[in-house]
N, C-alpha and C. Protein backbone atom coordinates (compact mmCIF):
# COMPACT_ATOMS: atom_id res chain seq x y z
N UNK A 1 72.37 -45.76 -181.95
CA UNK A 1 73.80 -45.82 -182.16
C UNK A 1 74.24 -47.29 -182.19
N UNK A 2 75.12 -47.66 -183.28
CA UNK A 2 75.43 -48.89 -183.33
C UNK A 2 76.63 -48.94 -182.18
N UNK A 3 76.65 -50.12 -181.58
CA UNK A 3 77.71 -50.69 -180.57
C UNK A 3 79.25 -50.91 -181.77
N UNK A 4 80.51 -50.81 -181.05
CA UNK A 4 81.49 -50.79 -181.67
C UNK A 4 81.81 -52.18 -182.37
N UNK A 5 82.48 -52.59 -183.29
CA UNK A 5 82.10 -54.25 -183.62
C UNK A 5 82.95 -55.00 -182.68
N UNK A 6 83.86 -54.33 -181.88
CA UNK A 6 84.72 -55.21 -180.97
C UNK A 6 83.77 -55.59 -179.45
N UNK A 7 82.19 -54.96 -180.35
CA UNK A 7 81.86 -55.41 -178.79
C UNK A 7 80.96 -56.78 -179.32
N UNK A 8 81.05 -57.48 -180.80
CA UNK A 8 80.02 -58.49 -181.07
C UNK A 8 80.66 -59.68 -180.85
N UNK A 9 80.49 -60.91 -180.24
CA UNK A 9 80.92 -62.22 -180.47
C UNK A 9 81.66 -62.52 -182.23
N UNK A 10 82.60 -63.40 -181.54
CA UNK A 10 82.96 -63.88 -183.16
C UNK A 10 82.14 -64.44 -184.26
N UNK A 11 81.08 -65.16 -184.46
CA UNK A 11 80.21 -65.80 -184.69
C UNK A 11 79.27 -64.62 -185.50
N UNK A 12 79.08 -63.19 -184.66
CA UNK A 12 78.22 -62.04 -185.01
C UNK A 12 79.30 -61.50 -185.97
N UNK A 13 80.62 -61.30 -185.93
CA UNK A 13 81.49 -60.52 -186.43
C UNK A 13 81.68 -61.25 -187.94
N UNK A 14 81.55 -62.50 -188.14
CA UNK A 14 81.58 -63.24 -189.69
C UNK A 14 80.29 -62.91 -189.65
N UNK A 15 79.36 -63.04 -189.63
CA UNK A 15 77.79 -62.84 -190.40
C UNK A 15 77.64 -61.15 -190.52
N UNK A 16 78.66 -60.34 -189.86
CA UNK A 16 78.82 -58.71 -190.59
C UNK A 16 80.06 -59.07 -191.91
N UNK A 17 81.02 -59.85 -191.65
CA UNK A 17 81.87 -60.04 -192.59
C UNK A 17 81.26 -60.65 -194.02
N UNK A 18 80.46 -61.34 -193.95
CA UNK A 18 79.63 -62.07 -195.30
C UNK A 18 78.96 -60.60 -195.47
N UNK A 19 78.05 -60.33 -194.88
CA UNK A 19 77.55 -58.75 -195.42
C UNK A 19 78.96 -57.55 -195.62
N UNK A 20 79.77 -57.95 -195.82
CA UNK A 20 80.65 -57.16 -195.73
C UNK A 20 81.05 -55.91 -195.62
N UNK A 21 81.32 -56.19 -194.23
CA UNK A 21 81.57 -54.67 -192.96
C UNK A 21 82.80 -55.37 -192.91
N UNK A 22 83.38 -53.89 -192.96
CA UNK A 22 85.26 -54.10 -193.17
C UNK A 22 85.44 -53.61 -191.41
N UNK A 23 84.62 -52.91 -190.79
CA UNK A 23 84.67 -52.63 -189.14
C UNK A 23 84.65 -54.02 -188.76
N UNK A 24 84.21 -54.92 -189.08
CA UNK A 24 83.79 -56.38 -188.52
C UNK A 24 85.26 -57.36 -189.26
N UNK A 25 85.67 -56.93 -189.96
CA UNK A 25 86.93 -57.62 -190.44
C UNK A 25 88.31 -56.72 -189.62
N UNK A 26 88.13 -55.94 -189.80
CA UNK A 26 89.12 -55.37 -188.54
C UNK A 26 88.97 -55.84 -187.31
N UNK A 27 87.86 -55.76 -186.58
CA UNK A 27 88.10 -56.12 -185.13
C UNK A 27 88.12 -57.50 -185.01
N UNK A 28 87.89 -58.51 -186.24
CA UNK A 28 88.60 -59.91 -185.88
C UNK A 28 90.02 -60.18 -185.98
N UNK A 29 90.82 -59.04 -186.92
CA UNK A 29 91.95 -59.12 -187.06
C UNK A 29 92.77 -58.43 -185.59
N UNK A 30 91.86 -57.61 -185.01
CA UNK A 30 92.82 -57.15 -183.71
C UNK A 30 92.58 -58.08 -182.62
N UNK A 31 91.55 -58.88 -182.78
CA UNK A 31 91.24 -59.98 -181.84
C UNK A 31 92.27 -61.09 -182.38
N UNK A 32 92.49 -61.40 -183.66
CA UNK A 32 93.49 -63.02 -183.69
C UNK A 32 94.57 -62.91 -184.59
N UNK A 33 94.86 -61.79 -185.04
CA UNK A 33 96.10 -61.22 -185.69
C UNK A 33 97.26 -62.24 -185.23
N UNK A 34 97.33 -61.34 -184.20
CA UNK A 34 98.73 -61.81 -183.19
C UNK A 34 98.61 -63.12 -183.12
N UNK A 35 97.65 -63.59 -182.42
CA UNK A 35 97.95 -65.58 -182.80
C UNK A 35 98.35 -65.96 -183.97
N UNK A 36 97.57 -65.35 -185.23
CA UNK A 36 97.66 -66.02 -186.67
C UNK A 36 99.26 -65.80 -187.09
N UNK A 37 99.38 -64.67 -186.24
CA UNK A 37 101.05 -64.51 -187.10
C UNK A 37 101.98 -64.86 -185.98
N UNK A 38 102.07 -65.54 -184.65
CA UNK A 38 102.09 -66.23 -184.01
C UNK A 38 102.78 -67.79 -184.53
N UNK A 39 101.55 -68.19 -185.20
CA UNK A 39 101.55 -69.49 -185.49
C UNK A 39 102.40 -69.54 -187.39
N UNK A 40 102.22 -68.67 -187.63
CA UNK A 40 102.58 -68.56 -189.09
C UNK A 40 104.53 -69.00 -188.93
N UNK A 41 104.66 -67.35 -187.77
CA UNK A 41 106.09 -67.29 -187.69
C UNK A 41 106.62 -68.79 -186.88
N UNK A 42 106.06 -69.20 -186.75
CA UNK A 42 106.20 -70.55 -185.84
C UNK A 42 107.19 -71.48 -187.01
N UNK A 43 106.02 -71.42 -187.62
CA UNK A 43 105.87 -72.50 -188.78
C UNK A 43 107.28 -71.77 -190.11
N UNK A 44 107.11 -70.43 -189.92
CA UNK A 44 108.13 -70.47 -191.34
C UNK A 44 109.14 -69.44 -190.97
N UNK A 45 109.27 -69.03 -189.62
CA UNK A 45 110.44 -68.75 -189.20
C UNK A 45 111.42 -67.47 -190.14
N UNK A 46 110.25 -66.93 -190.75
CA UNK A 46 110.52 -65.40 -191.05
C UNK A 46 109.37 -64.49 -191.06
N UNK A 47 109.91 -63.04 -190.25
CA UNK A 47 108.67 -62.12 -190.03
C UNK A 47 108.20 -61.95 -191.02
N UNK A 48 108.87 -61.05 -192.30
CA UNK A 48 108.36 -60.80 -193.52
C UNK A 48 106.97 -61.70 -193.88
N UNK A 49 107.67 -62.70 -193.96
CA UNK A 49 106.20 -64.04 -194.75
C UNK A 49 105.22 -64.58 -193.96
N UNK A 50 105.64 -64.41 -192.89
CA UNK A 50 104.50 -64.55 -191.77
C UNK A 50 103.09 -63.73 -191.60
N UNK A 51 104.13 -62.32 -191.95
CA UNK A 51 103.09 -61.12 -191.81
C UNK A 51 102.36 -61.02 -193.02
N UNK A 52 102.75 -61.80 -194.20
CA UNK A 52 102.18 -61.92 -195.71
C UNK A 52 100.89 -62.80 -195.44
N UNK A 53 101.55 -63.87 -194.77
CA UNK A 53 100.69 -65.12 -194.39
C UNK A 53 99.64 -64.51 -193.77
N UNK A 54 99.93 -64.24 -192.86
CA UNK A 54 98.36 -63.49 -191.96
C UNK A 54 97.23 -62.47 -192.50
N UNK A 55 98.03 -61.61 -193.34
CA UNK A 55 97.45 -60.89 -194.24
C UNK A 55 96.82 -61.54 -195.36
N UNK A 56 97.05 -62.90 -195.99
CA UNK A 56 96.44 -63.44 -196.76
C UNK A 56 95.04 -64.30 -196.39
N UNK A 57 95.52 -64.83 -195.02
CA UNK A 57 94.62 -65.34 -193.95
C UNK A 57 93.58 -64.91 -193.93
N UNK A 58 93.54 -63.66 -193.44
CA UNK A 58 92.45 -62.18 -193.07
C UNK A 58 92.09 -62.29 -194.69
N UNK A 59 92.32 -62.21 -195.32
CA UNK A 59 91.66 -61.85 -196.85
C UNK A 59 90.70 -63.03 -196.98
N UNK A 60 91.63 -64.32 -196.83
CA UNK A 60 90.70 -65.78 -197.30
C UNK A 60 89.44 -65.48 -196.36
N UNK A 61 89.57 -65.18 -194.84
CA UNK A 61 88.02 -65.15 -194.13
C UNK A 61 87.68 -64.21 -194.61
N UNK A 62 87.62 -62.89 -195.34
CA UNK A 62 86.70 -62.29 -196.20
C UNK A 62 86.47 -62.64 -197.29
N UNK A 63 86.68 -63.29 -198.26
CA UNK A 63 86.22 -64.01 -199.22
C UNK A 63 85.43 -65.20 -198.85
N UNK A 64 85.92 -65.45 -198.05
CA UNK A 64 84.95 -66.99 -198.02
C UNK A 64 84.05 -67.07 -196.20
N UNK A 65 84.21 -66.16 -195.68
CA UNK A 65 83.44 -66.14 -194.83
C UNK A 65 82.21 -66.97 -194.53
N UNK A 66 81.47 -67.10 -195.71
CA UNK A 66 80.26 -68.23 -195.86
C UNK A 66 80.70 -69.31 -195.50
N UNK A 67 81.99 -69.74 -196.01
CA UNK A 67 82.42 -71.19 -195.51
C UNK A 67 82.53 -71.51 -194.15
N UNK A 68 82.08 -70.98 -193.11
CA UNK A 68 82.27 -71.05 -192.03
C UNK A 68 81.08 -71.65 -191.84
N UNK A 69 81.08 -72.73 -190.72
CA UNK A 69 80.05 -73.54 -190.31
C UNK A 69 79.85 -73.70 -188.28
N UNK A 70 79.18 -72.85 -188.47
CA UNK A 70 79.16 -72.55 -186.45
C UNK A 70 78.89 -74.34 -185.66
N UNK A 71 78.06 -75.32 -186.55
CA UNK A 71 78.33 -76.86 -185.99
C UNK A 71 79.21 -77.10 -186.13
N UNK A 72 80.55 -76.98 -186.71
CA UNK A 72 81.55 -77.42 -187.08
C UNK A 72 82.84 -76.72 -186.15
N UNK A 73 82.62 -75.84 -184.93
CA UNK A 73 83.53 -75.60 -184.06
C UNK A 73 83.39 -73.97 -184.16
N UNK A 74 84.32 -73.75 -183.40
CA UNK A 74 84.60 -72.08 -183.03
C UNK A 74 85.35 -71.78 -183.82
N UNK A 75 85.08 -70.11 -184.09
CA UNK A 75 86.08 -68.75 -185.44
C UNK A 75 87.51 -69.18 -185.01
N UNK A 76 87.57 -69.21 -183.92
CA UNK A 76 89.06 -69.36 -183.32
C UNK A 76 90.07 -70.48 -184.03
N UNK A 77 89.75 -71.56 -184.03
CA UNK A 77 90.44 -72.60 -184.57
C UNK A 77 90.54 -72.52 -186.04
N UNK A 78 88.87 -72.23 -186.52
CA UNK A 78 88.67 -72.20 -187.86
C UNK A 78 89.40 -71.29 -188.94
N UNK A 79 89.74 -69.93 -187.78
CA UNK A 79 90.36 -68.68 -188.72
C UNK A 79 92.25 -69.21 -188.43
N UNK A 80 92.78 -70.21 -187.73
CA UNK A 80 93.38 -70.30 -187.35
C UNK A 80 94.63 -71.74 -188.15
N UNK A 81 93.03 -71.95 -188.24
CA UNK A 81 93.55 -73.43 -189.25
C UNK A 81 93.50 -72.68 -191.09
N UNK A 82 93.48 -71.58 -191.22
CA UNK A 82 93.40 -70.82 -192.40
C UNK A 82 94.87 -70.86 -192.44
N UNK A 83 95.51 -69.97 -191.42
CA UNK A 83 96.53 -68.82 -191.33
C UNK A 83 97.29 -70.51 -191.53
N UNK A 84 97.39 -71.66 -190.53
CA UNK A 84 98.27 -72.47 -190.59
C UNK A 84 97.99 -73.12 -191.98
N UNK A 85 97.60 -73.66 -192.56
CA UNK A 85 97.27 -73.95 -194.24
C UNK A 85 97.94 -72.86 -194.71
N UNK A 86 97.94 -71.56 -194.77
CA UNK A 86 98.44 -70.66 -195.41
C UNK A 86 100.39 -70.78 -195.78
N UNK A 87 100.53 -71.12 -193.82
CA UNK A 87 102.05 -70.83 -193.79
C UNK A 87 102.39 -72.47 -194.09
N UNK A 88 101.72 -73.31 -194.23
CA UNK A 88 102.34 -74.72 -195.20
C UNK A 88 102.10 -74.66 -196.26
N UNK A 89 101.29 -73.94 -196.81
CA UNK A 89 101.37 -73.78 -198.16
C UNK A 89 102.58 -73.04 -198.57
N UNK A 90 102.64 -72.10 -198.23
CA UNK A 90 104.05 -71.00 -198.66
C UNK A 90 105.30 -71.76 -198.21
N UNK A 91 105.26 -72.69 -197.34
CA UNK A 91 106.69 -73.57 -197.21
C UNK A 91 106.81 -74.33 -197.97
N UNK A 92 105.70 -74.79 -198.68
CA UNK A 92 106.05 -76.23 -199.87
C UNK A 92 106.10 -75.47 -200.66
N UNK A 93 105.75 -74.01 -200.84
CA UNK A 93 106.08 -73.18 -202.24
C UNK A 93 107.45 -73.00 -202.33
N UNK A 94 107.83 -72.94 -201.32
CA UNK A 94 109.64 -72.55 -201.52
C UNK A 94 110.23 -73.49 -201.20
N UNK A 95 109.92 -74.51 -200.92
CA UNK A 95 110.95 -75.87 -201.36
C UNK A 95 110.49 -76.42 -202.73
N UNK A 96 109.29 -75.94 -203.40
CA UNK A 96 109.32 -76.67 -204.91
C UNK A 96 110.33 -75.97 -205.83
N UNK A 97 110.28 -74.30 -205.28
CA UNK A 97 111.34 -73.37 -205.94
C UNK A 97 112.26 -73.47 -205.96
N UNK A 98 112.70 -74.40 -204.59
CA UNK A 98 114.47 -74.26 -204.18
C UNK A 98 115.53 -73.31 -204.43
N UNK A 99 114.90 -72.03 -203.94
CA UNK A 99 115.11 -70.67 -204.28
C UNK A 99 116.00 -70.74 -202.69
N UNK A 100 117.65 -70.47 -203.44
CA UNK A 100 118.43 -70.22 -202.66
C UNK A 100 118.44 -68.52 -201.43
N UNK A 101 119.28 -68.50 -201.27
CA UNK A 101 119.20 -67.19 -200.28
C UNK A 101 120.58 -66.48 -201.07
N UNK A 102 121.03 -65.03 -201.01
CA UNK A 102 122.05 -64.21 -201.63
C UNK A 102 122.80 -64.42 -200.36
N UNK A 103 124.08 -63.82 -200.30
CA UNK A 103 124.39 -63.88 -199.27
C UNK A 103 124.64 -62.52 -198.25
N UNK A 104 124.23 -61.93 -199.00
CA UNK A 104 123.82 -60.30 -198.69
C UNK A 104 122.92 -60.69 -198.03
N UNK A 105 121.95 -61.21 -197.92
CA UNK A 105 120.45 -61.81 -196.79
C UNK A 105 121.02 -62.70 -196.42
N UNK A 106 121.76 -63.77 -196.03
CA UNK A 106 121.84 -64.66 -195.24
C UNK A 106 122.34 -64.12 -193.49
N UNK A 107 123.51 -63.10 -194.15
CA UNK A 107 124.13 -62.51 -192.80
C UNK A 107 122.94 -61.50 -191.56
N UNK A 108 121.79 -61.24 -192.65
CA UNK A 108 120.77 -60.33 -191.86
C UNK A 108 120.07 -60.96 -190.96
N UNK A 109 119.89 -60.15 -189.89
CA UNK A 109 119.10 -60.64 -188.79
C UNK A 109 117.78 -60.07 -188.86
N UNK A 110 116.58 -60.41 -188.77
CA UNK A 110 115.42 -59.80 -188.52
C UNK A 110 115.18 -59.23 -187.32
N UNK A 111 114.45 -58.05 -187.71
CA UNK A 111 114.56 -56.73 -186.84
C UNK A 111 113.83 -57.03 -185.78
N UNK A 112 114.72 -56.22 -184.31
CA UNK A 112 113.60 -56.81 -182.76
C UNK A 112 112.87 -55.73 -182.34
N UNK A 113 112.44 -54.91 -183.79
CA UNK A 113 111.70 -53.68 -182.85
C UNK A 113 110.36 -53.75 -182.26
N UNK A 114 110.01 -55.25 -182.54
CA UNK A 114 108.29 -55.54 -181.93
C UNK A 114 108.87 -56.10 -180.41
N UNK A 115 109.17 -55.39 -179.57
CA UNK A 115 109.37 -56.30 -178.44
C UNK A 115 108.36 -56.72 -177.24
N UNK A 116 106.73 -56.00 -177.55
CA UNK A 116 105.71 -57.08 -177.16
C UNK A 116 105.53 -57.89 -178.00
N UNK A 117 105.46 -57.88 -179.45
CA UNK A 117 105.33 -58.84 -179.68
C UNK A 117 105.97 -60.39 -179.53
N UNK A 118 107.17 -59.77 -179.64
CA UNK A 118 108.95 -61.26 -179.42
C UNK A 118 108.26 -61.22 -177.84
N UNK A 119 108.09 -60.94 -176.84
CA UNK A 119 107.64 -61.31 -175.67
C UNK A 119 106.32 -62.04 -175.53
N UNK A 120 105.25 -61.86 -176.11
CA UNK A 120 104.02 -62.52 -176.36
C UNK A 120 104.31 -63.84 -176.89
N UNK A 121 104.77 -63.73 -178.09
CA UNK A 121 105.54 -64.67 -178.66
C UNK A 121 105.69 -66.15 -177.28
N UNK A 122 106.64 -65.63 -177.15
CA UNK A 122 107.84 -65.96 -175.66
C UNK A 122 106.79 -66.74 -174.90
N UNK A 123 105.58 -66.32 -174.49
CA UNK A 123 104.74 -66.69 -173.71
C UNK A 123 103.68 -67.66 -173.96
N UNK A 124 103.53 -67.64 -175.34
CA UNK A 124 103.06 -68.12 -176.34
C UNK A 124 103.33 -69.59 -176.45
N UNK A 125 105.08 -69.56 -176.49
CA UNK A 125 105.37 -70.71 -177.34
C UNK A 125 105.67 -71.44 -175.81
N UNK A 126 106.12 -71.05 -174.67
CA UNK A 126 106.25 -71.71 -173.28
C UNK A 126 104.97 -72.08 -172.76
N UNK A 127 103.40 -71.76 -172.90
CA UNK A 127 102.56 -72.17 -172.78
C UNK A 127 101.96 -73.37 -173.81
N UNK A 128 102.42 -73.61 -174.56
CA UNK A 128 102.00 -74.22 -176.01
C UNK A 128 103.12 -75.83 -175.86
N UNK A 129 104.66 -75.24 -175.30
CA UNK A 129 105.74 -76.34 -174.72
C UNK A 129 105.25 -76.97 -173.63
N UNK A 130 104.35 -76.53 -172.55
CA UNK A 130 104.05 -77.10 -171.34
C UNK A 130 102.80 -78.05 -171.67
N UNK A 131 101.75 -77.81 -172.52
CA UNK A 131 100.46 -78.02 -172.81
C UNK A 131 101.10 -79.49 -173.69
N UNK A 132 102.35 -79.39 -174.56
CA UNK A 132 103.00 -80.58 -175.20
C UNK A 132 103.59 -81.47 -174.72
N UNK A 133 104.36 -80.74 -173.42
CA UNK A 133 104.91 -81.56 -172.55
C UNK A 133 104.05 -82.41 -171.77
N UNK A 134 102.47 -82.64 -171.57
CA UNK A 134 101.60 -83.34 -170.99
C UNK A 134 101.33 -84.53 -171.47
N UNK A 135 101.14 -84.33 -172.70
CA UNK A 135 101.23 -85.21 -173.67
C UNK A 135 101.93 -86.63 -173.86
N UNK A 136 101.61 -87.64 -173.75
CA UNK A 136 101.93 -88.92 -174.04
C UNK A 136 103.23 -88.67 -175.33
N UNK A 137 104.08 -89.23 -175.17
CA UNK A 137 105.55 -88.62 -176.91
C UNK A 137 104.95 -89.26 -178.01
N UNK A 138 104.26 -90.49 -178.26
CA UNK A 138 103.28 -90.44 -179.18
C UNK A 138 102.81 -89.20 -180.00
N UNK A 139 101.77 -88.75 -178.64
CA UNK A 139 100.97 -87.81 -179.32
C UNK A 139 101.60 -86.41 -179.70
N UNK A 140 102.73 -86.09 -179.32
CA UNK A 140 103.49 -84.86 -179.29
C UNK A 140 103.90 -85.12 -180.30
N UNK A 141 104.76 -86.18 -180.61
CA UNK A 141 105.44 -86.28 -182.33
C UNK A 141 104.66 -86.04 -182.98
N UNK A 142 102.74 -86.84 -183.20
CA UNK A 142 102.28 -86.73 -184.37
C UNK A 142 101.95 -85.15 -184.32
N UNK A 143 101.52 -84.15 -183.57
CA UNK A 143 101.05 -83.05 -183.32
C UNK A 143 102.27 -81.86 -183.79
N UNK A 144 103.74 -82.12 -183.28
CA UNK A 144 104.80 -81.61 -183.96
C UNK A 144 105.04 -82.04 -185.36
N UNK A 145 104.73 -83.23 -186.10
CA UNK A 145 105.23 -83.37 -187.19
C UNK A 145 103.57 -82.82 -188.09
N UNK A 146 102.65 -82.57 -187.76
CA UNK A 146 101.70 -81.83 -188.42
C UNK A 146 101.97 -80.27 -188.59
N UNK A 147 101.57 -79.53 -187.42
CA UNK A 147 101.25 -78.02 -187.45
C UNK A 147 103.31 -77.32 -187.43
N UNK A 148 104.31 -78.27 -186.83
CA UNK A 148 105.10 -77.54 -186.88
C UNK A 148 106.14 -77.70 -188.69
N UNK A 149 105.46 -79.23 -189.14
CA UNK A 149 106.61 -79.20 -189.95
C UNK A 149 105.69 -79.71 -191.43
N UNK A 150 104.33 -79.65 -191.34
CA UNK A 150 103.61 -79.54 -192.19
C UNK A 150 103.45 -80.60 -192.72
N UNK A 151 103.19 -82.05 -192.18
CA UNK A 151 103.09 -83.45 -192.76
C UNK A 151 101.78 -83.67 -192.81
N UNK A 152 101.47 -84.23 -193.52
CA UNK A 152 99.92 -84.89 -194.03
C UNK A 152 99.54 -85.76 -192.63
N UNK A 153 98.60 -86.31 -192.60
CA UNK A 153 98.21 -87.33 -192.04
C UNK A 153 98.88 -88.67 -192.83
N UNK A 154 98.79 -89.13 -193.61
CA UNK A 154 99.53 -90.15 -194.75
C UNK A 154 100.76 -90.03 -194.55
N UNK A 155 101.40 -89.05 -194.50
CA UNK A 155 103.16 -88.83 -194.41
C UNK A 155 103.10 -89.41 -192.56
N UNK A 156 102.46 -88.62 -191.82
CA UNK A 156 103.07 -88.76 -190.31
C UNK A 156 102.69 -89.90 -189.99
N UNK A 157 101.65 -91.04 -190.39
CA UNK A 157 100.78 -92.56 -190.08
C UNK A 157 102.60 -93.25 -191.01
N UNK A 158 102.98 -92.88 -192.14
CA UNK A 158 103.70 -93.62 -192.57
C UNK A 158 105.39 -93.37 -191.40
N UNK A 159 105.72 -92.28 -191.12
CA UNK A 159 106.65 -91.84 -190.47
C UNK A 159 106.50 -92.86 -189.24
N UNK A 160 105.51 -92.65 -188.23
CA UNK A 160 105.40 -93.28 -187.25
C UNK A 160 105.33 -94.53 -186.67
N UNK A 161 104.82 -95.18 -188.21
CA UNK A 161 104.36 -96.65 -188.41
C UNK A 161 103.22 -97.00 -187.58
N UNK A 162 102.38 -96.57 -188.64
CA UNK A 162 100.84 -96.89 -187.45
C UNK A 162 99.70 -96.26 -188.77
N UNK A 163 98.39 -97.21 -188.79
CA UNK A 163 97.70 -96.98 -189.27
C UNK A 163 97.22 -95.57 -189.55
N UNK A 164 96.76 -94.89 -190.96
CA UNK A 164 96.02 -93.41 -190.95
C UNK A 164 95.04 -94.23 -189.98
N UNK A 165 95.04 -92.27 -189.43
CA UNK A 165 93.68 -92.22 -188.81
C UNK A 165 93.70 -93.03 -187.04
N UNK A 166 94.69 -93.10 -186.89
CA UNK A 166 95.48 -93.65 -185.64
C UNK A 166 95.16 -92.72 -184.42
């Protein structure tokens, strides 16, 4: 009898994903879902596209699963730094569009019926504020003006005034 795939390391769960076992792509998505869309909604500050984002995320590590390099760090960051590429990509997509809002959607509020999730969330982003708050303000600006507001390295070295690669 095969063991369930939520019982394989991450590392085992992409080398079923390159052989492609969709059991092995599910139980990475119930393992980092919630972070990926976590960090998505962080970044673009609507559920809808967040949950697009993550879902596109999960697709890119099944397509490209091979691209994963176990010297090169842990699934965690790696599937993570997908989902965040994902949700800066889709933010520079809609500022090249400059695709206004109706105003029939502006007045709408997005719905609070996930309320572990808006609580996880919650816990999420106060653990993530404290871990920033340690931080030298240096290093917090360049780290906020990357993952929260999607600046290059070149944009945030020029912002800050300080050599790339600083």
């Amino acid at each position: 009898m095969t063991p369930p795939a939520a019982a394989f390391s991450d590392e085992e769960l992409l080398e079923q994903i390159r052989e492609r076992d969709v059991d092995a792509l599910e139980a990475l998505y119930d393992r980092y879902s919630k972070a990926a869309f976590a960090l998505a909604y962080r970044i673009l500050g609507n559920r809808e596209i967040a949950e697009e984002v993550t879902q596109d995320a999960f697709m890119s590590v099944w397509r490209q699963a091979a691209t994963y390099n176990p010297g090169m760090g842990k699934v965690r960051p790696w599937l993570l730094s997908i989902a965040h590429h994902r949700a800066i990509d889709r933010t520079r997509r809609v500022a090249d569009r400059n695709v206004g809002v109706s105003l029939d959607e502006a007045w709408m509020k997005p719905s609070g019926d996930d309320v572990f999730g808006e609580v996880y969330q919650g816990l999420q982003r106060e653990q993530i504020q404290r871990a920033l708050a340690e931080l030298p303000a240096e290093q917090r600006s360049a780290i906020s003006l990357a993952y929260f507001n999607g600046n290059t390295f070149v944009e945030i070295a020029d912002r800050m005034q300080v050599p790339v690669g600083t």
